[in-house]
C-alpha atoms as a PDB file:
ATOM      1  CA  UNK A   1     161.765 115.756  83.633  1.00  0.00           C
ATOM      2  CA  UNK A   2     160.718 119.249  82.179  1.00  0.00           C
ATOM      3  CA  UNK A   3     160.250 122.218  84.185  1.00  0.00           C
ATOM      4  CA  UNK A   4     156.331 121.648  84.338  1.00  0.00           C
ATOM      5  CA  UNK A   5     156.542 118.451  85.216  1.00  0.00           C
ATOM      6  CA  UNK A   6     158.776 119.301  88.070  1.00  0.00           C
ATOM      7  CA  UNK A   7     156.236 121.743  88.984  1.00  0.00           C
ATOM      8  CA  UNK A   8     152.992 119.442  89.080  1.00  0.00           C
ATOM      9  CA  UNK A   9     155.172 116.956  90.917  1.00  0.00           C
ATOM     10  CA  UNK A  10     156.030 119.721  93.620  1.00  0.00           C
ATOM     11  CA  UNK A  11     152.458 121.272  93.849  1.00  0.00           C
ATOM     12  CA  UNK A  12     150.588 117.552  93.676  1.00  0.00           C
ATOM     13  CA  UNK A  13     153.033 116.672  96.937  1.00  0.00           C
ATOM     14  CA  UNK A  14     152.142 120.111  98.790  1.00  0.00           C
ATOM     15  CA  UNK A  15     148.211 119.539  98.131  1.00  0.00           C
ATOM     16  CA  UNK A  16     148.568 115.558  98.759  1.00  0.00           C
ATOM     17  CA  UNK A  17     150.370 116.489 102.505  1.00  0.00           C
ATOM     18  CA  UNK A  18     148.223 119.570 102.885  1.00  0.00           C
ATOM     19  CA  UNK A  19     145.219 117.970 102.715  1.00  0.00           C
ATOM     20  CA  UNK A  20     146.855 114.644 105.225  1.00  0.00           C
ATOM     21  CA  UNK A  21     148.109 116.833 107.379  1.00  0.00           C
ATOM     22  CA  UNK A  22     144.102 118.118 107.764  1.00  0.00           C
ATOM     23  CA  UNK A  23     142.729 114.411 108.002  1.00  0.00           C
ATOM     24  CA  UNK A  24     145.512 113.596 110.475  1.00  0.00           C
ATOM     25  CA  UNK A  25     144.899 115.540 112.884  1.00  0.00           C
ATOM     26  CA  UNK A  26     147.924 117.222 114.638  1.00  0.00           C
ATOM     27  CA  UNK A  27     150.138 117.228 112.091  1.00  0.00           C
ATOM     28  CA  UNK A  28     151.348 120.299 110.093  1.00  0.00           C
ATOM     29  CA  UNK A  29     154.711 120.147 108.799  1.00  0.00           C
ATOM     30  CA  UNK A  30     154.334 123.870 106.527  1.00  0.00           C
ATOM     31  CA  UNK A  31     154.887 124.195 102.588  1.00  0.00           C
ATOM     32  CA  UNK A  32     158.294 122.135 102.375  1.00  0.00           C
ATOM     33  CA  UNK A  33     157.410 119.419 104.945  1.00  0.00           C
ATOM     34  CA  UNK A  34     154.122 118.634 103.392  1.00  0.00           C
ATOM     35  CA  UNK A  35     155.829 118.897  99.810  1.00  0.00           C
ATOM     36  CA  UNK A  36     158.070 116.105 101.460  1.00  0.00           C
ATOM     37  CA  UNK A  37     155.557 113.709 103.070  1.00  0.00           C
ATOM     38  CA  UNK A  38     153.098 114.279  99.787  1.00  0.00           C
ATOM     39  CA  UNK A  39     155.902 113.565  97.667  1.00  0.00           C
ATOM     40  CA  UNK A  40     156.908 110.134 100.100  1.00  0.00           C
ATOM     41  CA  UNK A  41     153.389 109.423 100.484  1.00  0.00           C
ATOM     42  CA  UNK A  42     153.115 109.063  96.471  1.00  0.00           C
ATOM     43  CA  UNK A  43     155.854 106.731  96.753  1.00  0.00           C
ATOM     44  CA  UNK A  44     154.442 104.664  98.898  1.00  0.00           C
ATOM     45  CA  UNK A  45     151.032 104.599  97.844  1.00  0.00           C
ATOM     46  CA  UNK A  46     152.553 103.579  94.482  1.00  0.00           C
ATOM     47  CA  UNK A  47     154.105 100.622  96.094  1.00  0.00           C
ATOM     48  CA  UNK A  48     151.288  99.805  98.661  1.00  0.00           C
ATOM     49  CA  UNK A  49     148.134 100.134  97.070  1.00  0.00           C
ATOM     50  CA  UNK A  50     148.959  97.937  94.154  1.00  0.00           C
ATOM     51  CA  UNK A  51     150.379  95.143  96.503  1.00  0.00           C
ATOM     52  CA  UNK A  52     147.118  94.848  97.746  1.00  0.00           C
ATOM     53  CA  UNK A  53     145.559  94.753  94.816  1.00  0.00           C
ATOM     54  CA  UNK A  54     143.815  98.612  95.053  1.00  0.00           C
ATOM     55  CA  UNK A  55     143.546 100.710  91.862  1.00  0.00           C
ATOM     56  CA  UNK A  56     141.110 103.147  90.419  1.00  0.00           C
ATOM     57  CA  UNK A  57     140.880 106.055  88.391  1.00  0.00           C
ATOM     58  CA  UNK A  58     139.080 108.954  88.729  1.00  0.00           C
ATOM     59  CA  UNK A  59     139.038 110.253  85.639  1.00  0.00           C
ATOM     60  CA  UNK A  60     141.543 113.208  85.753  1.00  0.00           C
ATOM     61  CA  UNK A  61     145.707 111.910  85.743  1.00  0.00           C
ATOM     62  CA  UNK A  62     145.772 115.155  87.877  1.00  0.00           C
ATOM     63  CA  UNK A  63     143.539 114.577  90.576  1.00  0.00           C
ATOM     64  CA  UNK A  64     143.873 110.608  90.779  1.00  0.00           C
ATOM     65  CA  UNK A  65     147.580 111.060  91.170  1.00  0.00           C
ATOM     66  CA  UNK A  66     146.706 114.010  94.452  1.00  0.00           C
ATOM     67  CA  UNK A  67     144.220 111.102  96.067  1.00  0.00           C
ATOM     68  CA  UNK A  68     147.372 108.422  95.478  1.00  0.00           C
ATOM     69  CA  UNK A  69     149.794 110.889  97.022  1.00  0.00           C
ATOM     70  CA  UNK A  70     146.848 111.690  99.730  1.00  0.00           C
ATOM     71  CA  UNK A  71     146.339 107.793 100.754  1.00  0.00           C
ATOM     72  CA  UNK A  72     150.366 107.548 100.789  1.00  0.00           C
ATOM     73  CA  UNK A  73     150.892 110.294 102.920  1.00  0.00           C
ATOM     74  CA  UNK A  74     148.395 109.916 105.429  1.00  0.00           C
ATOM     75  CA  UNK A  75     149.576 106.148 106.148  1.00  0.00           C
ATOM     76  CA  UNK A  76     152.896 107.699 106.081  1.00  0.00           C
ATOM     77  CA  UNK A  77     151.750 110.326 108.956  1.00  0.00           C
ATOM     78  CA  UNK A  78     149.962 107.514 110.820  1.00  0.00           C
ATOM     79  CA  UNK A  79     153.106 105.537 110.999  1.00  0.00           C
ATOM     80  CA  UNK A  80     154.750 108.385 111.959  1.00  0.00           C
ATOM     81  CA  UNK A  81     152.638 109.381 114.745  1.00  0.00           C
ATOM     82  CA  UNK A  82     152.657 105.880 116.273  1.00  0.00           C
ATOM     83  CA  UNK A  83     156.417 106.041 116.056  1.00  0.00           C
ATOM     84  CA  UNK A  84     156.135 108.994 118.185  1.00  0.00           C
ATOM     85  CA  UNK A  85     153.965 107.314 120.637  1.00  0.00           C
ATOM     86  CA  UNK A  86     156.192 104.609 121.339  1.00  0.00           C
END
């Protein structure tokens, strides 16, 4: 991986958990932690969403890859909130 694309990665996992952290309410981990759960959330939006079956494009790599890493990281929040419940 090249510098830029280290960079992109980085900055589409602090806007993916930025923006989460704003739909899930409560939850505000600052510019590392939402670099982190962005950056997990891709992950697991990359292995959820296809499993059932969900894909789409929305024209731009760029911003289909921040509304991947968005889905990912606010079922990764979710999860972790109910964790926190229990």
């Amino acid at each position: 991986m090249t510098a830029s694309g280290l960079i992109i990665f980085l900055l589409i996992g602090a806007i993916a958990g930025w923006l989460a952290g704003l739909i899930v309410r409560g939850f505000g981990f600052g510019l590392l932690g939402n670099i982190v759960v962005g950056i997990v959330g891709a992950f697991l939006a990359g292995w959820l969403l296809p499993m059932l079956g969900i894909g789409f494009s929305l024209g731009s790599p760029i911003v289909t890859s921040i509304v991947y890493a968005m889905i990912g990281a606010i079922v990764l929040l979710v999860l972790i909130g109910l964790i926190k419940r229990a």
